[in-house]
Protein backbone atom coordinates (compact mmCIF):
# COMPACT_ATOMS: atom_id res chain seq x y z
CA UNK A 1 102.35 92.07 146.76
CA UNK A 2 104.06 92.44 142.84
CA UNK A 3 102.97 94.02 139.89
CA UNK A 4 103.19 91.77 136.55
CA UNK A 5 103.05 94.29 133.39
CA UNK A 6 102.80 92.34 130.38
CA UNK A 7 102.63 93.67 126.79
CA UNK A 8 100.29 91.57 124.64
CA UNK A 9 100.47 91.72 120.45
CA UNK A 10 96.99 89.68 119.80
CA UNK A 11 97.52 90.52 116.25
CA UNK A 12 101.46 89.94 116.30
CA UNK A 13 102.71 92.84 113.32
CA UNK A 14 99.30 92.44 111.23
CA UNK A 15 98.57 96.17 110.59
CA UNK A 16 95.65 98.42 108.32
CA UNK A 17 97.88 101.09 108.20
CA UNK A 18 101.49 100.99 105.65
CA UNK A 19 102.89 103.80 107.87
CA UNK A 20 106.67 104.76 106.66
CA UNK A 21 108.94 104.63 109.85
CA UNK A 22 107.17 101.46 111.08
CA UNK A 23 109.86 99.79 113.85
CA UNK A 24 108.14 96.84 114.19
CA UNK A 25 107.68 95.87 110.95
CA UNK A 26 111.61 96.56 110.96
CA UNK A 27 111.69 94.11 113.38
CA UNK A 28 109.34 91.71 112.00
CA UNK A 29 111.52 91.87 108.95
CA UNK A 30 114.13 90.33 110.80
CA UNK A 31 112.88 87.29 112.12
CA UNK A 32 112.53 83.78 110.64
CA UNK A 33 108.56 83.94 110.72
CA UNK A 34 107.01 87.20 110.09
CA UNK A 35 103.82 87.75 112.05
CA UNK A 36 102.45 84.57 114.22
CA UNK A 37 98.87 85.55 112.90
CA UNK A 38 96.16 86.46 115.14
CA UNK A 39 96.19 84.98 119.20
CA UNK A 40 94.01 81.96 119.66
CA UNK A 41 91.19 81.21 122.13
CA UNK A 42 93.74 78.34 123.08
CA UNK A 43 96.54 80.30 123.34
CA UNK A 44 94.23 83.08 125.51
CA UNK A 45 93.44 80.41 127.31
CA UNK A 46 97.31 78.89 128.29
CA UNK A 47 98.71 82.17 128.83
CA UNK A 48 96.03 83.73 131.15
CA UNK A 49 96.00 80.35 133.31
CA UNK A 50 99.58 80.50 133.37
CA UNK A 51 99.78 84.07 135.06
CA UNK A 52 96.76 83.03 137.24
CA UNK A 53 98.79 80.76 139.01
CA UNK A 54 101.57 83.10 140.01
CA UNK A 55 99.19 86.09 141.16
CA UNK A 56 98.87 86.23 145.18
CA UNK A 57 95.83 88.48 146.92
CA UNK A 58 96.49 91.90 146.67
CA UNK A 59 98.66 91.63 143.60
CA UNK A 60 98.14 93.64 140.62
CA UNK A 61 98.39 93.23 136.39
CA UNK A 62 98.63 95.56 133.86
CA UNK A 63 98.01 94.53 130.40
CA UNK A 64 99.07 96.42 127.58
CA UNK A 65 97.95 95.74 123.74
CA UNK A 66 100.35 96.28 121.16
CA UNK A 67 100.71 95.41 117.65
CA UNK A 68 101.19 96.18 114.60
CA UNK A 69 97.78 97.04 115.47
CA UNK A 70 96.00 95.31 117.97
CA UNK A 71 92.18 95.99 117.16
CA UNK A 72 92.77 93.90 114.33
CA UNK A 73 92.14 90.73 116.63
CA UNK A 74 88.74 91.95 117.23
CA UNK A 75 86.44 93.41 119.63
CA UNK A 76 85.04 89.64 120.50
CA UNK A 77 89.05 88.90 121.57
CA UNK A 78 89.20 91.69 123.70
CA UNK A 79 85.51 90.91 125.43
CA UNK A 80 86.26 87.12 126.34
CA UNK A 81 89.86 88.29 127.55
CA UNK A 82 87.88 90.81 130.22
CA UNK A 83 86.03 87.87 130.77
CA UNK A 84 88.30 85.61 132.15
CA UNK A 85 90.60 88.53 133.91
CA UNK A 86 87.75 89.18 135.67
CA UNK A 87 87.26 86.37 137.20
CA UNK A 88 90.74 86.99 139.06
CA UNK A 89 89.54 87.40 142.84
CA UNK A 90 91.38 90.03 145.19
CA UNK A 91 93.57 91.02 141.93
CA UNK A 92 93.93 94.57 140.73
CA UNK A 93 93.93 94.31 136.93
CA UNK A 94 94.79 97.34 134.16
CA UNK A 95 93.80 97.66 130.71
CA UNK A 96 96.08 99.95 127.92
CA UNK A 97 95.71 99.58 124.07
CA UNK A 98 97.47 101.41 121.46
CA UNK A 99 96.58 101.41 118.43
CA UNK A 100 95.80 103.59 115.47
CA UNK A 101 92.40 104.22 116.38
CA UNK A 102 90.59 103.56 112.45
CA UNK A 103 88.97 100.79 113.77
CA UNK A 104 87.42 102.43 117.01
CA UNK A 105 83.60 103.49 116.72
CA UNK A 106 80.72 103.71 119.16
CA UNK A 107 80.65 99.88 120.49
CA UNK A 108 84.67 99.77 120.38
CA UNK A 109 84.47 103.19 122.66
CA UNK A 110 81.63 101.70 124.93
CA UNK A 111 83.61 99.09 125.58
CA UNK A 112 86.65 100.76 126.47
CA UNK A 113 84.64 103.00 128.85
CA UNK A 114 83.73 100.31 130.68
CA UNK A 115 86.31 98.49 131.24
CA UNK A 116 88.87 101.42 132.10
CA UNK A 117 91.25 101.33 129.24
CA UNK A 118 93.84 103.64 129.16
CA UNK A 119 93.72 104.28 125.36
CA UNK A 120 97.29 105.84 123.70
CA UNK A 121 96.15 106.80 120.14
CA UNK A 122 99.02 107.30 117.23
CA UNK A 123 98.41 111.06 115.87
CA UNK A 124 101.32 113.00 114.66
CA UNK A 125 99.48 116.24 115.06
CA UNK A 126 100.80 118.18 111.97
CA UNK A 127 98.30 117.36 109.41
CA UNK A 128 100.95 117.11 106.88
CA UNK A 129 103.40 115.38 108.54
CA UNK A 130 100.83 112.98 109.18
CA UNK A 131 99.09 112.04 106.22
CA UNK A 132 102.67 111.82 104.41
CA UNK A 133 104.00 108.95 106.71
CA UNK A 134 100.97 107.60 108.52
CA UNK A 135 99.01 105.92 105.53
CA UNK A 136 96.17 103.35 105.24
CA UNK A 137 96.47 100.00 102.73
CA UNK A 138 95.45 102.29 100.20
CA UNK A 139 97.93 105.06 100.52
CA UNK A 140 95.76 107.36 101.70
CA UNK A 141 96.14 109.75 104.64
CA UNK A 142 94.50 109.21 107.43
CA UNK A 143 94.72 112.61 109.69
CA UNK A 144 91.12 113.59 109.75
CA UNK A 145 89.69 109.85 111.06
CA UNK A 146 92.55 109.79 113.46
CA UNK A 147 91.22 113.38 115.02
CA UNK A 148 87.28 111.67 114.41
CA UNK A 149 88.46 109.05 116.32
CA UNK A 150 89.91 110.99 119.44
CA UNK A 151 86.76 113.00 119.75
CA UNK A 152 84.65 110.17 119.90
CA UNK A 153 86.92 108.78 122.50
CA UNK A 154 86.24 112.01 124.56
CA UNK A 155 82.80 111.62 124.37
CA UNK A 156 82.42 108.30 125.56
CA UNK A 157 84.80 109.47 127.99
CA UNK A 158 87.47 107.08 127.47
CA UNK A 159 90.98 108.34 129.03
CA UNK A 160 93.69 108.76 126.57
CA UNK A 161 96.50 110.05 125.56
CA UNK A 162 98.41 111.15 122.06
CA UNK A 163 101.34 109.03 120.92
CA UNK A 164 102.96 111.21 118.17
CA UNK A 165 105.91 109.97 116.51
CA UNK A 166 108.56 112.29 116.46
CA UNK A 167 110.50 112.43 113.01
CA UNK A 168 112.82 114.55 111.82
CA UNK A 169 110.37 116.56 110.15
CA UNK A 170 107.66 116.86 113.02
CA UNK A 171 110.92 117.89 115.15
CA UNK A 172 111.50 120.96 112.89
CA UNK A 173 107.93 122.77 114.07
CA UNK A 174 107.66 122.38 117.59
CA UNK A 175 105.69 125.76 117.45
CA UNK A 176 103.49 124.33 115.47
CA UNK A 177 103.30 121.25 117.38
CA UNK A 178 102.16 123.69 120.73
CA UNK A 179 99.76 125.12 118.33
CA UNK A 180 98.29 122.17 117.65
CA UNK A 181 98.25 120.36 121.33
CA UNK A 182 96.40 123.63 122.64
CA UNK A 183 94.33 123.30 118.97
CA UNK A 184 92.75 120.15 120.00
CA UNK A 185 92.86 120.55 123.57
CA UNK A 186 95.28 117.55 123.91
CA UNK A 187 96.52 117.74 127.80
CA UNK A 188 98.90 114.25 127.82
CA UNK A 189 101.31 113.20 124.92
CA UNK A 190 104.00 111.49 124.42
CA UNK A 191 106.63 111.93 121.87
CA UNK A 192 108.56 108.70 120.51
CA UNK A 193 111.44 109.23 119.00
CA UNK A 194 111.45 107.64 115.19
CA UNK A 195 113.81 105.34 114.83
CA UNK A 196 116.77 104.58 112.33
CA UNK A 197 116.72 100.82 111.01
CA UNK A 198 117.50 98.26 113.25
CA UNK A 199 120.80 97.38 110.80
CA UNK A 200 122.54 100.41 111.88
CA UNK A 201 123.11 100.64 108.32
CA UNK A 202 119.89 101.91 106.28
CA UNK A 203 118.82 105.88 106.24
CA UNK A 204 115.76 106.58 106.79
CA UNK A 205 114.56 110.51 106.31
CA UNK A 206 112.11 109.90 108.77
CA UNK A 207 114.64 109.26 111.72
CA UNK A 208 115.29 111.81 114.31
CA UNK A 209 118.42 113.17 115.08
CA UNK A 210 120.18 114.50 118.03
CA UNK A 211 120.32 117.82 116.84
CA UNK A 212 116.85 117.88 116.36
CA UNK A 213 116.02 115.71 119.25
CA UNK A 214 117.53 118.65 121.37
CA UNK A 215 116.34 121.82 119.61
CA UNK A 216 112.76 120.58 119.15
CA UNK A 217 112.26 119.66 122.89
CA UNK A 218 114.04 122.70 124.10
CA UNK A 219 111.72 124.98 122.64
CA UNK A 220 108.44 122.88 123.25
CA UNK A 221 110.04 122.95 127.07
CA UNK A 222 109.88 126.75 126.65
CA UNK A 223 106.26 126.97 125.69
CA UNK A 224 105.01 124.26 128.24
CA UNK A 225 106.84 125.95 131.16
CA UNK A 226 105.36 129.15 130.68
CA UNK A 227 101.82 127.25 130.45
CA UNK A 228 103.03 125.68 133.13
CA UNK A 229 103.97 128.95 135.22
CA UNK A 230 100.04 130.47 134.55
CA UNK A 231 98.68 127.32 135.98
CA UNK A 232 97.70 125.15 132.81
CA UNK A 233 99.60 121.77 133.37
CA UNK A 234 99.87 119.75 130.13
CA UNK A 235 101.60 116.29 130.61
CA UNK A 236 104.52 115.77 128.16
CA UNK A 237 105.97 112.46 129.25
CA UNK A 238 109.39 113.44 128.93
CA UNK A 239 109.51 116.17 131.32
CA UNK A 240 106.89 113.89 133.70
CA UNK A 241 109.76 111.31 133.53
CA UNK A 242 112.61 113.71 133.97
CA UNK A 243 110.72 115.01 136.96
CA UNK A 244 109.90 111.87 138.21
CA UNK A 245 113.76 110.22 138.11
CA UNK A 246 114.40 113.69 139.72
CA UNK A 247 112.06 113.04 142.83
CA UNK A 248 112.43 108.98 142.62
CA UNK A 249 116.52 108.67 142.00
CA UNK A 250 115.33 105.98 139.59
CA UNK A 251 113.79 106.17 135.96
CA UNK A 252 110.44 105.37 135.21
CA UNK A 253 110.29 105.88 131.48
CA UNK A 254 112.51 102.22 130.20
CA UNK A 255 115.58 102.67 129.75
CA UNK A 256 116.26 106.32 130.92
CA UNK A 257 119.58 105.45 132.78
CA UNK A 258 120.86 103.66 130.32
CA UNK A 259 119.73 100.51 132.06
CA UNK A 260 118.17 97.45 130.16
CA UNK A 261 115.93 95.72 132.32
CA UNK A 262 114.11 92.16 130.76
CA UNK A 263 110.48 92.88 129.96
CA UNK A 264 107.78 90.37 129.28
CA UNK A 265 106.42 90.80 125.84
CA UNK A 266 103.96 88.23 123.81
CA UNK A 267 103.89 87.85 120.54
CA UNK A 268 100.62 85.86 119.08
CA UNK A 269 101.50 82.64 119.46
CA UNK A 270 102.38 82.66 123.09
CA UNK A 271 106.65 83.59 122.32
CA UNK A 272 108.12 85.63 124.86
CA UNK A 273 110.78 88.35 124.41
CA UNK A 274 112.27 91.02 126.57
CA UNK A 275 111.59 94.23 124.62
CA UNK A 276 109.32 95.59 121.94
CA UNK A 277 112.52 96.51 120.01
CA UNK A 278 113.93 93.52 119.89
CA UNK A 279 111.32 90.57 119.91
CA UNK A 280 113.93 88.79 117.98
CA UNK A 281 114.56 85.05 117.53
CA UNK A 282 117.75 85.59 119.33
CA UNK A 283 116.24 87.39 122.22
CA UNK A 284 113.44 84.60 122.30
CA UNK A 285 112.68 83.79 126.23
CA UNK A 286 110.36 80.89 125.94
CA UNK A 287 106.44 80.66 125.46
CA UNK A 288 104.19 81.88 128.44
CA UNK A 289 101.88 79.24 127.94
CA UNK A 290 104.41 76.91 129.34
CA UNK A 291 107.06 78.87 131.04
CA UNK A 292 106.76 80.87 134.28
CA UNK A 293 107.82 84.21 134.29
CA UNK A 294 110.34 83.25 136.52
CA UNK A 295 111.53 81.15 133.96
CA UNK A 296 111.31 83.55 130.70
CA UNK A 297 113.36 86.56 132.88
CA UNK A 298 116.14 84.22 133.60
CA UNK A 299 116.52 82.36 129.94
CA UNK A 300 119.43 82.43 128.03
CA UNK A 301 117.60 84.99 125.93
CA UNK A 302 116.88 87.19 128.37
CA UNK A 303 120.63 86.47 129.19
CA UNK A 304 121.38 87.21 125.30
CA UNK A 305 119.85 90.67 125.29
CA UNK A 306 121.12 91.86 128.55
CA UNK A 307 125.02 91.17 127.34
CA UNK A 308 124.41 92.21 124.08
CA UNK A 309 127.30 94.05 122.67
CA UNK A 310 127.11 98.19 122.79
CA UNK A 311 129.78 100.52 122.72
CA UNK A 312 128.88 104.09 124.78
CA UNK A 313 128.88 107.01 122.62
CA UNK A 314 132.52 109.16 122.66
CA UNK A 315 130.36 112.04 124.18
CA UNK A 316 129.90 109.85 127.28
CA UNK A 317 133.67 110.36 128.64
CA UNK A 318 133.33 114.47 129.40
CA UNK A 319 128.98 114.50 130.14
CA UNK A 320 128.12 116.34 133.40
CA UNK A 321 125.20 113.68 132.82
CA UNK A 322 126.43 110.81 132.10
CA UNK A 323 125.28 109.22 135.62
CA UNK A 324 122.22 110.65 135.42
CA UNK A 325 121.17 109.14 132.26
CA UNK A 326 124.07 106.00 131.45
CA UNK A 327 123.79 106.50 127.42
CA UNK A 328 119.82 106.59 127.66
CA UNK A 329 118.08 103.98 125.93
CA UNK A 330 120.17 101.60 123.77
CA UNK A 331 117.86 101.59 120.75
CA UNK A 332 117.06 105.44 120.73
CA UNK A 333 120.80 106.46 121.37
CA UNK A 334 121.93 106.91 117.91
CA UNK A 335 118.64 109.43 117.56
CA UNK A 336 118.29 111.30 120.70
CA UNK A 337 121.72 111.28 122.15
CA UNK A 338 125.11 110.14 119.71
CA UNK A 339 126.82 107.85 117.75
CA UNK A 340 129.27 106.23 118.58
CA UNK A 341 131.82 108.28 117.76
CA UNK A 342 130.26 112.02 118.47
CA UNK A 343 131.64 114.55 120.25
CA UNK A 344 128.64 116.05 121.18
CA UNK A 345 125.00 114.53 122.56
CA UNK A 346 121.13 116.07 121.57
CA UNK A 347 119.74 114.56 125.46
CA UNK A 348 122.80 116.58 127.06
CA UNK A 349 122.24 119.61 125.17
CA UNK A 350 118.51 119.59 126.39
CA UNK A 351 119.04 119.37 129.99
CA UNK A 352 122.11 122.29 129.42
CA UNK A 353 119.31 124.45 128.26
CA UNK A 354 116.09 122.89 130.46
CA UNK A 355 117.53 120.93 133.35
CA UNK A 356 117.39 123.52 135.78
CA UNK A 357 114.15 124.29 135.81
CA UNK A 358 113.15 121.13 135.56
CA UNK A 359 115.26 120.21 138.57
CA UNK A 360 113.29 123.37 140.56
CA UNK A 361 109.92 121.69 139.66
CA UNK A 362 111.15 118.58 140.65
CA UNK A 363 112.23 120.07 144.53
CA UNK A 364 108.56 121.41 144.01
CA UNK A 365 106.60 117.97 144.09
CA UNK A 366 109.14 116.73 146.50
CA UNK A 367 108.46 119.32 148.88
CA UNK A 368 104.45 118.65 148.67
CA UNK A 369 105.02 115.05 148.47
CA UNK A 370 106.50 115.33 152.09
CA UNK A 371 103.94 117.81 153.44
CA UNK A 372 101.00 115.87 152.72
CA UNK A 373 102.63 112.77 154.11
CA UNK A 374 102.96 114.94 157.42
């Protein structure tokens, strides 16, 4: 039995939103054609039957929608895909969307509902912070439908959880960011790290830093572990993933060992690449409505991207953690760990200040992991 995890962008980097730190439109920027428009019934069509014929009883998909923002293809898109999934017999299949939510409303939430969609909703919690970066076509702020949104999601009962970029300036309050997870009773999040330009070469005053990387989460880790200790168990996917390679001796959150492994991402026309960073005409795999996946993990872009050239940061050489976490991701190592030539690292000055309790919860689940095997 395998697991095939597939991240779909229905409405390639076609967004309603003209947020300020957008990677993807970084990225879009780069290639040769822009945004491949919205995915066709035809190209629906070619890419399901192509996975169809590769899945084996028992196996299991997980489907993740992407964008720029994904709703934009339509609810109708997102019914006829169900459609034809379900017809896959003796096939576990997974739904997640992420998206920015402004387009969600009671059918949109029904539908979700019943189809088990696992619903990750862009809100960068400080009002402020927000509505400065986070704007619709009209440069207007869009904080208070984003909240609107998530409570209409609760009532329909539809499990999510809060994607909140984390910039520089969001990193500076992470009091204020407790306040505000407790303030809107928000019990899973996950903080992505805003990136610098893909160039290496533009600033951006959005774009964390390592210093900030370290000191935000090593206070938030303060105020979640003694929630934690009273028995009130928010999930911040960092420590869940810190936890986890603890437990596992392998990462689940991509790239956490410093390890790039080929992923299978669609753009709208079918194109294949092997990460959301870098869907790239140099990374191009293929075309799923063709290829097998066989074939797209083992193309000479997949090859391109895995011997890309990368230089480890100087801090590397003297890290007590350096095994444990190889560099971290590629992309996010100039903002949560070093440069290329620092001395010192934001990840590694976390885990000085947090890794040890982290490492006791992680003996923790071990230890009732094993008893209820017994």
């Amino acid at each position: 039995m395998k697991t095939i995890r597939m991240m779909i962008k229905p409405a390639s980097s076609l967004c309603d939103m003209r947020c300020k730190y957008c990677f993807y439109a970084d990225v879009a920027d780069a290639r040769a054609v822009r945004s491949f428009g919205m995915m066709s019934d035809t190209t629906t069509d070619a890419m399901l039957k192509s996975i169809a014929s590769e899945l084996n009883v028992g196996d299991a998909v997980s489907f993740a929608f992407q964008g720029g923002e994904p709703t934009l293809a339509g609810l109708a898109f997102f019914r006829r895909f169900v459609e034809k999934t379900e017809t896959w017999k003796d096939v576990r299949v997974s739904y997640a969307l992420q998206t920015n939510g402004l387009l969600l409303d009671d059918v949109w939430c029904a539908f979700l509902k019943e189809h088990r969609f696992l619903v990750g909703l862009s809100l960068d919690l400080l009002p402020e912070a927000h509505d400065g970066a986070r704007v619709d076509a009209r440069g207007e702020g869009t904080y208070r439908r984003v909240v609107g949104t998530m409570e209409q999601l609760r009532r329909y009962g539809v499990d999510f959880n809060v994607l909140c970029t984390l910039t520089s300036d969001v990193a500076r309050h992470p009091k204020q960011v407790w306040n505000q997870l407790v303030k809107l009773e928000i019990d899973y999040v996950q903080f992505t790290p805003c990136l610098g330009a893909l160039d290496g070469q533009s600033s951006s005053p959005y774009a964390l830093t390592p210093q900030r990387f370290a000191s935000f989460y090593t206070q938030l880790f303060g105020l979640w572990y003694a929630d934690y200790q009273k028995g009130k168990r928010r999930s911040v996917k960092l420590f869940d993933d810190i936890v986890n390679q603890l437990v596992l001796g392998r990462p689940t959150g991509c790239g956490m060992d410093g390890v790039c492994r080929p992923q299978l991402v669609i753009e709208a026309d079918g194109s294949a690449y092997p990460c959301d960073f870098y869907c790239l005409d140099e990374y191009r795999m293929g075309n799923i409505t063709s290829d097998s996946i066989e074939t797209l993990l083992h193309s000479d872009g997949a090859k391109a991207f895995l011997s890309r050239p990368h230089t480890a940061p100087r801090a590397c050489a003297s890290c007590r953690f350096a095994r444990f976490c190889g560099g971290n991701c590629r992309r996010m190592q100039r903002e949560i760990c070093a440069s290329v030539t620092d001395e010192s690292c934001g990840y590694s000055a976390f885990l000085e200040q947090c890794g040890k309790p982290l490492a006791r919860l992680a003996e923790q689940v071990k230890s009732t992991y094993l008893r209820n095997q017994r």
